[in-house]
N, C-alpha and C. Protein backbone atom coordinates (compact mmCIF):
# COMPACT_ATOMS: atom_id res chain seq x y z
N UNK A 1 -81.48 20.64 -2.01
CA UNK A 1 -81.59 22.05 -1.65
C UNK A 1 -82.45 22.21 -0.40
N UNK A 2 -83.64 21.34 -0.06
CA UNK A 2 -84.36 21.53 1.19
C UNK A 2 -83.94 21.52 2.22
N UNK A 3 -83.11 20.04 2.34
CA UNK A 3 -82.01 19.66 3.17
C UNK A 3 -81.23 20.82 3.63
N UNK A 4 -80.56 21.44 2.80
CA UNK A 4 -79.91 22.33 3.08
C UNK A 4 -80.49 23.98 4.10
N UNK A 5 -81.67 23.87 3.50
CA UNK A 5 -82.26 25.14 3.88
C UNK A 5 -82.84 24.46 5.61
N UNK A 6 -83.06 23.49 5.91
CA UNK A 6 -83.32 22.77 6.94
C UNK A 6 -82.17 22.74 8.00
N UNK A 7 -80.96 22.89 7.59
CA UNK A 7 -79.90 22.95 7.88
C UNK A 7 -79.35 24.44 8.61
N UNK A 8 -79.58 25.30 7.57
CA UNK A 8 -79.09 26.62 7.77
C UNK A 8 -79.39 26.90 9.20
N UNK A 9 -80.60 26.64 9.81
CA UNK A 9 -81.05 27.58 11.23
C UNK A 9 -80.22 26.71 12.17
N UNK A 10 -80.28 25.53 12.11
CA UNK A 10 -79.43 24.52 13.03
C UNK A 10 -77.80 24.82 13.44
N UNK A 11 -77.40 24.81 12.16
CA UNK A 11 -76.10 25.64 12.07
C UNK A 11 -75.76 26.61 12.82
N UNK A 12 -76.59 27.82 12.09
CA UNK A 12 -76.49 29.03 12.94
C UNK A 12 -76.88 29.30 14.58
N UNK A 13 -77.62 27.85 15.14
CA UNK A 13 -77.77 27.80 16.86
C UNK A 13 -76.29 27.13 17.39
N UNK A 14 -76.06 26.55 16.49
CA UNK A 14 -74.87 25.83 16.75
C UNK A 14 -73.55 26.55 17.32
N UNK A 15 -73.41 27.41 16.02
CA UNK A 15 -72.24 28.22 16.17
C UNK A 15 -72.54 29.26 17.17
N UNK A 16 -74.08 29.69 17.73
CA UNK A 16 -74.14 30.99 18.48
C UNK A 16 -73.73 29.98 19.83
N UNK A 17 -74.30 28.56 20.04
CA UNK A 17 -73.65 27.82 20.93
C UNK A 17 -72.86 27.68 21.41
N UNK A 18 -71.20 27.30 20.30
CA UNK A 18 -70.30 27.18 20.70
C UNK A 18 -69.52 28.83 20.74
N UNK A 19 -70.05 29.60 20.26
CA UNK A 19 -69.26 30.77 20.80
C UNK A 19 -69.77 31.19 21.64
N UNK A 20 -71.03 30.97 22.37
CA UNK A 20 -70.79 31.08 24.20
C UNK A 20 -70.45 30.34 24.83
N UNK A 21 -70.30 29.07 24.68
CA UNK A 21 -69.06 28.29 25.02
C UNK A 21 -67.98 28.44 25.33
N UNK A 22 -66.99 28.96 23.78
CA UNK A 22 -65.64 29.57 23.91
C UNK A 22 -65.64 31.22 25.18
N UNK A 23 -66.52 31.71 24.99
CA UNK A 23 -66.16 33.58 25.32
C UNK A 23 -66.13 32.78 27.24
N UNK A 24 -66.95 31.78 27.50
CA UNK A 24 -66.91 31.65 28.78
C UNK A 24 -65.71 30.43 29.59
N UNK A 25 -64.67 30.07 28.34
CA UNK A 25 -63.73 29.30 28.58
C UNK A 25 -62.44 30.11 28.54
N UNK A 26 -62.50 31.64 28.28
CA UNK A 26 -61.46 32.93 27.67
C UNK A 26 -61.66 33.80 28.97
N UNK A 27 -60.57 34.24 29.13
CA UNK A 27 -60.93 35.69 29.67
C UNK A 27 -61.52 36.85 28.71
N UNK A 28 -62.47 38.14 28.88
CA UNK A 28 -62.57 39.28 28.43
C UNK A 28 -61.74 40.33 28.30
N UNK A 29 -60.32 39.77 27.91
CA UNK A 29 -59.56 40.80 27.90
C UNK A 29 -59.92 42.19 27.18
N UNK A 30 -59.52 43.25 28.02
CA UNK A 30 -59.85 44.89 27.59
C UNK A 30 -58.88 45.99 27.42
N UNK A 31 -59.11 47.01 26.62
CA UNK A 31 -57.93 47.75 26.88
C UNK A 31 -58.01 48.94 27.57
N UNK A 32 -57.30 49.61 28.21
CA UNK A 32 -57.57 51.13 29.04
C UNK A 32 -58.77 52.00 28.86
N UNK A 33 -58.33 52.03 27.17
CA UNK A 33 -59.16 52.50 26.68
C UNK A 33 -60.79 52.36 26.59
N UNK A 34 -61.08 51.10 26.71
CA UNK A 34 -62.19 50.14 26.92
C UNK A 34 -62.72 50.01 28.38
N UNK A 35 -61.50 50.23 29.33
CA UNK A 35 -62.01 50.05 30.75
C UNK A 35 -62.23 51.96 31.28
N UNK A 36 -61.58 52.73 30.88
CA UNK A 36 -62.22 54.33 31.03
C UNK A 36 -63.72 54.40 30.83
N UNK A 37 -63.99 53.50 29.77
CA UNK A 37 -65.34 54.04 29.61
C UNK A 37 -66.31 52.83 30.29
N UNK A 38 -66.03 51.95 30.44
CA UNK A 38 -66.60 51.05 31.36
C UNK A 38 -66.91 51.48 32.83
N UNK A 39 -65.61 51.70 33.28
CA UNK A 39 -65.52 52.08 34.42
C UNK A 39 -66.38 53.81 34.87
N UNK A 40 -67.29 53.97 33.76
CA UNK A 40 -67.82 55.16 33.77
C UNK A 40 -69.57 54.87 33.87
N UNK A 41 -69.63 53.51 32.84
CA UNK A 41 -70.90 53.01 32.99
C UNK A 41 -71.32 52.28 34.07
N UNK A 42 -70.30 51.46 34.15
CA UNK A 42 -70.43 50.72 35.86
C UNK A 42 -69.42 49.80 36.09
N UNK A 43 -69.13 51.42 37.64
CA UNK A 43 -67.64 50.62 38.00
C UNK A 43 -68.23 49.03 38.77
N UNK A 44 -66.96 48.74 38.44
CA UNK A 44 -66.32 47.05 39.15
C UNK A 44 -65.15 46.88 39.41
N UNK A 45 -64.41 46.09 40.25
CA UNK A 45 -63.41 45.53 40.37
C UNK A 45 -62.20 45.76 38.97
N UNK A 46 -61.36 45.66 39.29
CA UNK A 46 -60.50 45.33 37.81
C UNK A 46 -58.91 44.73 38.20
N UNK A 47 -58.70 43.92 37.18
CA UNK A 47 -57.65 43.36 36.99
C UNK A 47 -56.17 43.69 36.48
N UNK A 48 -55.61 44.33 36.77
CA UNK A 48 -54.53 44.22 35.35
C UNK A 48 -53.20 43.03 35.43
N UNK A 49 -53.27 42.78 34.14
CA UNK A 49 -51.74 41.71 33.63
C UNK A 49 -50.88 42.69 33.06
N UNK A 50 -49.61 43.20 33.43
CA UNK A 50 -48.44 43.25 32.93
C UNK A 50 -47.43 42.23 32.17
N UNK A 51 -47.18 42.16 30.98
CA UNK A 51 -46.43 41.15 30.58
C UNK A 51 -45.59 41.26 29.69
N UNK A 52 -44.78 40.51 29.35
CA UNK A 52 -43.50 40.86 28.13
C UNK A 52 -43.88 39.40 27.12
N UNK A 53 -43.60 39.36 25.96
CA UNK A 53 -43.36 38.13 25.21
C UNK A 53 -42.46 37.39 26.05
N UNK A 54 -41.07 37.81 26.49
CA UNK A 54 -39.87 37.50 26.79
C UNK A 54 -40.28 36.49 28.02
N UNK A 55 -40.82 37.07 28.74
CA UNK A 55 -41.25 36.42 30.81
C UNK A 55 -41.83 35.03 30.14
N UNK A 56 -41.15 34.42 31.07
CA UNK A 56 -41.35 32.92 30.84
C UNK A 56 -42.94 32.31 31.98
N UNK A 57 -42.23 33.14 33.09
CA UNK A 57 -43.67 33.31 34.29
C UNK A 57 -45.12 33.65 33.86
N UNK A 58 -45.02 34.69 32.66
CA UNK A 58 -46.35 35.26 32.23
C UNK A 58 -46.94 34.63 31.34
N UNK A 59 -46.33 33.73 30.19
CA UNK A 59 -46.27 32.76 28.94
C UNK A 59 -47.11 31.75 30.42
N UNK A 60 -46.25 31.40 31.06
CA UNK A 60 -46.82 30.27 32.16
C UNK A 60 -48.36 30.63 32.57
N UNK A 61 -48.51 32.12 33.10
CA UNK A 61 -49.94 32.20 33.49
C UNK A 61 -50.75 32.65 32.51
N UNK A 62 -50.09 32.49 31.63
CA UNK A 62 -51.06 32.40 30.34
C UNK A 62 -51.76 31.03 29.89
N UNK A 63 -50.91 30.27 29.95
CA UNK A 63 -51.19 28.86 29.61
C UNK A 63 -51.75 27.74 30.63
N UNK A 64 -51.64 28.59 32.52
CA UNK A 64 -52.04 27.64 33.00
C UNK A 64 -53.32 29.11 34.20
N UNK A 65 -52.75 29.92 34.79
CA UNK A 65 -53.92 30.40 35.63
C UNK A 65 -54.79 30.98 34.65
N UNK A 66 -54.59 31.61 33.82
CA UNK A 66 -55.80 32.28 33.12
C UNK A 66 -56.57 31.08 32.32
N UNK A 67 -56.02 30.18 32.13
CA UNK A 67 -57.21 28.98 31.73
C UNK A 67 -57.85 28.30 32.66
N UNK A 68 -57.95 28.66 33.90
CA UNK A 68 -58.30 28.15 34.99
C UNK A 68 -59.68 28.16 35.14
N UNK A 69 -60.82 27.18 35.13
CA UNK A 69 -61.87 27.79 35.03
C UNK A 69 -62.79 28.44 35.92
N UNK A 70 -62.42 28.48 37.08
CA UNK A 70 -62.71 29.11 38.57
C UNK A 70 -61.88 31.15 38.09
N UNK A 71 -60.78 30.77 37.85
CA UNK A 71 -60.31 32.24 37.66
C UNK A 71 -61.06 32.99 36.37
N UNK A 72 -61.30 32.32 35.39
CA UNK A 72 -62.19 32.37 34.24
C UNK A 72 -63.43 33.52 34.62
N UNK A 73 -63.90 32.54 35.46
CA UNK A 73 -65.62 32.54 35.70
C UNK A 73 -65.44 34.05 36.73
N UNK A 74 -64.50 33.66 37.53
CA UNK A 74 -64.30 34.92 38.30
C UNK A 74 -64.24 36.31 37.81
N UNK A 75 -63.30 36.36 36.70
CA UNK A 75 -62.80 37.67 35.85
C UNK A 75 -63.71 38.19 35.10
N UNK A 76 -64.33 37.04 34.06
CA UNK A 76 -65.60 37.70 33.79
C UNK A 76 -66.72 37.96 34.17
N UNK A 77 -67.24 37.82 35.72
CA UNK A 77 -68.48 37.58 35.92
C UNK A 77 -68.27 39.11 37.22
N UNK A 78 -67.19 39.17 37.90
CA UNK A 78 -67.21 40.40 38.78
C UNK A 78 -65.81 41.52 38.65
N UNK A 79 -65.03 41.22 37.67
CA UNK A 79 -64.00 42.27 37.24
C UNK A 79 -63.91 42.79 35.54
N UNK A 80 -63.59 43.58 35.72
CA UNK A 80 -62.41 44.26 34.10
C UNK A 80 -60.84 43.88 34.06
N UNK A 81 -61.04 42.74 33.22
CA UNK A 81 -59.72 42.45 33.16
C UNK A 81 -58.83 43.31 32.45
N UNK A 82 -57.65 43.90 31.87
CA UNK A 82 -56.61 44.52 31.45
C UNK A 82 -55.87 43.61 31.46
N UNK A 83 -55.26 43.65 29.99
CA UNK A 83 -53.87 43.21 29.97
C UNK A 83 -52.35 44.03 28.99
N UNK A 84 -51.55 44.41 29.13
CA UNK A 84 -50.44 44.95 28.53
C UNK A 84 -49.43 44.92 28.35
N UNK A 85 -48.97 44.86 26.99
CA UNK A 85 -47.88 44.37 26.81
C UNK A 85 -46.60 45.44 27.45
N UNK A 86 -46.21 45.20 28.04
CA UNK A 86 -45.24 46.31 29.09
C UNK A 86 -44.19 47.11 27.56
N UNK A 87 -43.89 46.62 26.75
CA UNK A 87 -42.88 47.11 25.70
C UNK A 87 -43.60 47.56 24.46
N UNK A 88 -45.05 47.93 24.64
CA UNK A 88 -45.68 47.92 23.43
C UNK A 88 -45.69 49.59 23.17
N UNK A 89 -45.23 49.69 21.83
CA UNK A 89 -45.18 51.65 21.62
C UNK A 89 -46.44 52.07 22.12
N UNK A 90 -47.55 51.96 21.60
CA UNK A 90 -48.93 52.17 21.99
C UNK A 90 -48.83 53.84 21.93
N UNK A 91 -49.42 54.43 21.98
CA UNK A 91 -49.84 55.61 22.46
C UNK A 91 -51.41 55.80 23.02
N UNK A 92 -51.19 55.73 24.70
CA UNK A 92 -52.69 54.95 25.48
C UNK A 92 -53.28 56.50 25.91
N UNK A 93 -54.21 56.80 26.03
CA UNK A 93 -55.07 58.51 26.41
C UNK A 93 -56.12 57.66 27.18
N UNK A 94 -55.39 57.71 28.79
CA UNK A 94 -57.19 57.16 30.15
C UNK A 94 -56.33 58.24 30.78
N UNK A 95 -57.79 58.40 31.41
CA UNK A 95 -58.29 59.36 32.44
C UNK A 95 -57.80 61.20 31.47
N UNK A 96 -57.98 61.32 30.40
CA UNK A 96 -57.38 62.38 29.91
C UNK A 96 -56.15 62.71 29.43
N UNK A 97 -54.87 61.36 30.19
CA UNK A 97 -53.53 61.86 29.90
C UNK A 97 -53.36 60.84 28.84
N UNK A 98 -51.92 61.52 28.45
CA UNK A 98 -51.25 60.94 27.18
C UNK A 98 -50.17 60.09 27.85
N UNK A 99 -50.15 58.50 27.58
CA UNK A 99 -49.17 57.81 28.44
C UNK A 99 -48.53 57.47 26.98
N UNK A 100 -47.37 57.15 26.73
CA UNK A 100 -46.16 56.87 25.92
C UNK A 100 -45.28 55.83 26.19
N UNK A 101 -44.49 54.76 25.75
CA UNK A 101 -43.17 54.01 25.60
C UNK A 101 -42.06 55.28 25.32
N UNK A 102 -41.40 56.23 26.00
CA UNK A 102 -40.30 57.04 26.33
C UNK A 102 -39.00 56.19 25.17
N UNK A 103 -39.15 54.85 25.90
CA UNK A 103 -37.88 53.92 25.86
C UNK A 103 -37.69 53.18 24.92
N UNK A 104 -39.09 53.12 24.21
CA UNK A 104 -39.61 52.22 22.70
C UNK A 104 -38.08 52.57 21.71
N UNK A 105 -37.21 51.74 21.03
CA UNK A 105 -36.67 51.85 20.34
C UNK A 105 -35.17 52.41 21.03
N UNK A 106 -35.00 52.48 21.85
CA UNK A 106 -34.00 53.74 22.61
C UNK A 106 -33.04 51.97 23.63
N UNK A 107 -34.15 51.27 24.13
CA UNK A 107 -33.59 50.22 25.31
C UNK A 107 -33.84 48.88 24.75
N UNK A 108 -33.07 47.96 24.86
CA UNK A 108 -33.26 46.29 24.60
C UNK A 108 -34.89 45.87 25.05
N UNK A 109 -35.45 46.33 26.40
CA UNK A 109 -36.63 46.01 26.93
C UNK A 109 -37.25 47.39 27.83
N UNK A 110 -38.17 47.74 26.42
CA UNK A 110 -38.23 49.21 26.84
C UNK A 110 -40.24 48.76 28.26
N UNK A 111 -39.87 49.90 28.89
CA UNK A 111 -41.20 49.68 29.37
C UNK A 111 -41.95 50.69 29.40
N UNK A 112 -43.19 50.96 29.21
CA UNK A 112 -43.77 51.67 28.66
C UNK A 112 -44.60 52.40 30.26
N UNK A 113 -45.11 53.82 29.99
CA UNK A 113 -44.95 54.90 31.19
C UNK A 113 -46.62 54.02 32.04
N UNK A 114 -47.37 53.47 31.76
CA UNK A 114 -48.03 53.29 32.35
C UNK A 114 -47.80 52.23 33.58
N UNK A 115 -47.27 50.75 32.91
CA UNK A 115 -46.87 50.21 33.90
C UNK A 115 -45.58 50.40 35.21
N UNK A 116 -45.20 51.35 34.59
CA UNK A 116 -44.19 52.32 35.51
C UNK A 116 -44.23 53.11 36.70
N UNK A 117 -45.71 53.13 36.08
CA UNK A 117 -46.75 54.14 36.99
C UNK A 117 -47.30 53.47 38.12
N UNK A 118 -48.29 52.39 37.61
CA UNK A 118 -49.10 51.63 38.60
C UNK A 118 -47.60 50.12 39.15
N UNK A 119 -46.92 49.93 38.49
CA UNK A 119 -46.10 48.25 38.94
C UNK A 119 -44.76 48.89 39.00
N UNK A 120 -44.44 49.80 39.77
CA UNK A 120 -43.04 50.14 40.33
C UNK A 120 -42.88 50.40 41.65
N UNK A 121 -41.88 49.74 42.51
CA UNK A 121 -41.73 49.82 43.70
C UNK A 121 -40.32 50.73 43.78
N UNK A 122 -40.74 50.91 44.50
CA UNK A 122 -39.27 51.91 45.31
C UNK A 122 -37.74 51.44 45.40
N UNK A 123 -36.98 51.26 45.11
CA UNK A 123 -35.87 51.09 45.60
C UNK A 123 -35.90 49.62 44.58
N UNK A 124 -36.55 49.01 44.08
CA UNK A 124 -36.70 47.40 43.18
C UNK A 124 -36.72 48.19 41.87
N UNK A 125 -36.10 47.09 40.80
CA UNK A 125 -36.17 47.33 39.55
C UNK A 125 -37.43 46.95 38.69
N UNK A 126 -38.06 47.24 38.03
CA UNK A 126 -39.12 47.48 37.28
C UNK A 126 -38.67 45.02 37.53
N UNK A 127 -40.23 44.47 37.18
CA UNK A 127 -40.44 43.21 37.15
C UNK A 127 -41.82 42.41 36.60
N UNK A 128 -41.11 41.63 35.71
CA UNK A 128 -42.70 41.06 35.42
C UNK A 128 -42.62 39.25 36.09
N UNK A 129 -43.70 38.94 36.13
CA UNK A 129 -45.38 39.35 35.94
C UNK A 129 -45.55 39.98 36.71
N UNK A 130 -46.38 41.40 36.94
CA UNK A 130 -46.82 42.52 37.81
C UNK A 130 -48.57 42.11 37.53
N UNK A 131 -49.06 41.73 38.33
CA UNK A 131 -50.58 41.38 38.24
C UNK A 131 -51.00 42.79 39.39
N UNK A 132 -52.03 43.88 39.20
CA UNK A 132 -52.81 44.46 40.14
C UNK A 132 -54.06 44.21 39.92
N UNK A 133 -54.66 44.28 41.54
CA UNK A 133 -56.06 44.33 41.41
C UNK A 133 -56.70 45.58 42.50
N UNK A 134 -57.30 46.19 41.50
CA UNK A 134 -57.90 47.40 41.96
C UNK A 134 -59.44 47.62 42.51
N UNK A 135 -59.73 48.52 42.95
CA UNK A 135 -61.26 48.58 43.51
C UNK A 135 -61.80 49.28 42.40
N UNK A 136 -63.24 49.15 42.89
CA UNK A 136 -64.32 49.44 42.13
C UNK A 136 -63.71 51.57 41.78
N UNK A 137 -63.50 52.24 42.73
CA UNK A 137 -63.09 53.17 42.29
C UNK A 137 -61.80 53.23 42.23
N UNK A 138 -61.01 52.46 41.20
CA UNK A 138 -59.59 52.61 40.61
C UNK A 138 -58.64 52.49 41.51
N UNK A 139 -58.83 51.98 42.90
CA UNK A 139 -57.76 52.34 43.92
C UNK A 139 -56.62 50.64 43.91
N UNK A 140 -55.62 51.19 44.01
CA UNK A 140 -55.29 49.91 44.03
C UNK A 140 -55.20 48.68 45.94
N UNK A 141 -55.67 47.50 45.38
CA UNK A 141 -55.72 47.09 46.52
C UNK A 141 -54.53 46.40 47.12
N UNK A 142 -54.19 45.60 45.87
CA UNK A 142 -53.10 44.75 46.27
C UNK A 142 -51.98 44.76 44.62
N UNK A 143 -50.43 44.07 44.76
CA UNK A 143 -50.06 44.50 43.65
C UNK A 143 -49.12 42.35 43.82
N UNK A 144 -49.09 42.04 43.02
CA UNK A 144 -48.11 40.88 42.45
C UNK A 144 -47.13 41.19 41.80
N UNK A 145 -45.89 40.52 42.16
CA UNK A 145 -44.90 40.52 41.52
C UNK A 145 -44.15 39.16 41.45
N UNK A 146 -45.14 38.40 40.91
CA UNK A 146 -44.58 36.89 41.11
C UNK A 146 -45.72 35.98 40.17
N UNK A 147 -45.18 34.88 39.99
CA UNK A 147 -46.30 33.42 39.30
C UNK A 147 -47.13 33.36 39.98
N UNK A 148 -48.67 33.48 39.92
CA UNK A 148 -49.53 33.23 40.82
C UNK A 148 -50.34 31.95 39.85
N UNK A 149 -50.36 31.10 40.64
CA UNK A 149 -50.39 28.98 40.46
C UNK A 149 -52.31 30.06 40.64
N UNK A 150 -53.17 28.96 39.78
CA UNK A 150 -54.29 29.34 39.81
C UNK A 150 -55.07 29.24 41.20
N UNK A 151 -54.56 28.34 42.22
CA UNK A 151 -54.48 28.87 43.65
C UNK A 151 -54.65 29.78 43.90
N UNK A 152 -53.59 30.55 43.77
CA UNK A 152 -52.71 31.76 44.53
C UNK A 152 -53.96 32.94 43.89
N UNK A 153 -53.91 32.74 42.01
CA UNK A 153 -54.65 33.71 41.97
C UNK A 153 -56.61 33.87 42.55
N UNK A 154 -57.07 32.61 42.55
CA UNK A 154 -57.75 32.40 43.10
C UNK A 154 -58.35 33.37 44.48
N UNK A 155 -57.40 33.16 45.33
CA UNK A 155 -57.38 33.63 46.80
C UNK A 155 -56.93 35.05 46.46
N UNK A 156 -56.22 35.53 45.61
CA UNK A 156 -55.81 37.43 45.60
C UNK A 156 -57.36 37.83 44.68
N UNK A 157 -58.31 37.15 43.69
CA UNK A 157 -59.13 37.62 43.50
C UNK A 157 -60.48 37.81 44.39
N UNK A 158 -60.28 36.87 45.43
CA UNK A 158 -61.13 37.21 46.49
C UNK A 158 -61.01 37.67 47.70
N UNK A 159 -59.79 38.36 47.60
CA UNK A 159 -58.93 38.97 49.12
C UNK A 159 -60.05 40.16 48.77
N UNK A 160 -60.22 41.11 49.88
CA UNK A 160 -60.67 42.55 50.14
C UNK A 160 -59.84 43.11 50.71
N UNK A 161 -58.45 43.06 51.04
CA UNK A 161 -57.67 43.47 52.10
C UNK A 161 -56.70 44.80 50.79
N UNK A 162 -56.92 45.95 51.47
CA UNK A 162 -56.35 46.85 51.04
C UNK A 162 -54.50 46.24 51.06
N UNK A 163 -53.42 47.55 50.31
CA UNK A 163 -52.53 47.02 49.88
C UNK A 163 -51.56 47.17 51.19
């Protein structure tokens, strides 16, 4: 039983160990909802991921740029990351409005009104992976519509160059 009680505090440094370990090998993913009020306490930079289960590209920068540990260190240490599932019903309320999936249940691959909003180009059909990165006051700077190799994202998280 001493043993044991000798044990307990060790343990418990252990595990507070390896879970700052893990949180700094992860991105901080957040949701709108989470970044409204962030972005109220103190703005920063922010990220967003657009993605489908389906996108084979986004599964990809899931498994290879966002484990990147340079992009890692980056996201959590000077942005708000976002990420969303483009087809998810959700019912999301930032900045005051009520954003909705219109298409939820209605289309094979419905997309939902927010990413519609910020990841739609003119005259192009809605596309994933849609990566934006925005300024400290919500503006957008630059927008992706492609695989960004942890390179690529690398260099768009440290661009300053408006869009």
């Amino acid at each position: 039983m001493t043993n044991t009680r000798k044990l307990l505090p060790t343990l418990g440094i252990f595990l507070s160990l390896a879970s700052s370990y893990a949180q700094g090998k992860s991105i901080q993913w957040m949701s709108f909802e989470a970044l409204e009020d962030s972005l109220e306490v103190r703005p920063r930079k922010v990220l967003i991921d657009f993605y489908a289960d389906w996108c084979a590209y986004c599964k990809k920068m899931d498994r290879v740029t966002f484990k990147d540990p340079e992009v890692v260190r980056k996201l959590n240490s000077e942005f708000y990351a976002v990420r969303m599932n483009v087809e998810a019903p959700d019912t999301v309320i930032f900045d005051g409005k009520r954003y909705t999936n219109p298409e939820f249940g209605k289309t094979r691959q419905p997309v939902h009104e927010i990413p519609r909003l910020l990841a739609s180009r003119e005259g192009v059909p809605f596309s994933l992976p849609a990566v934006l990165i925005l300024d400290e006051g919500f503006r957008v700077q630059s927008r992706y519509f492609e695989y960004l190799s942890p390179k690529k994202m690398r260099r768009a998280l440290q661009a300053d160059k408006p869009e």
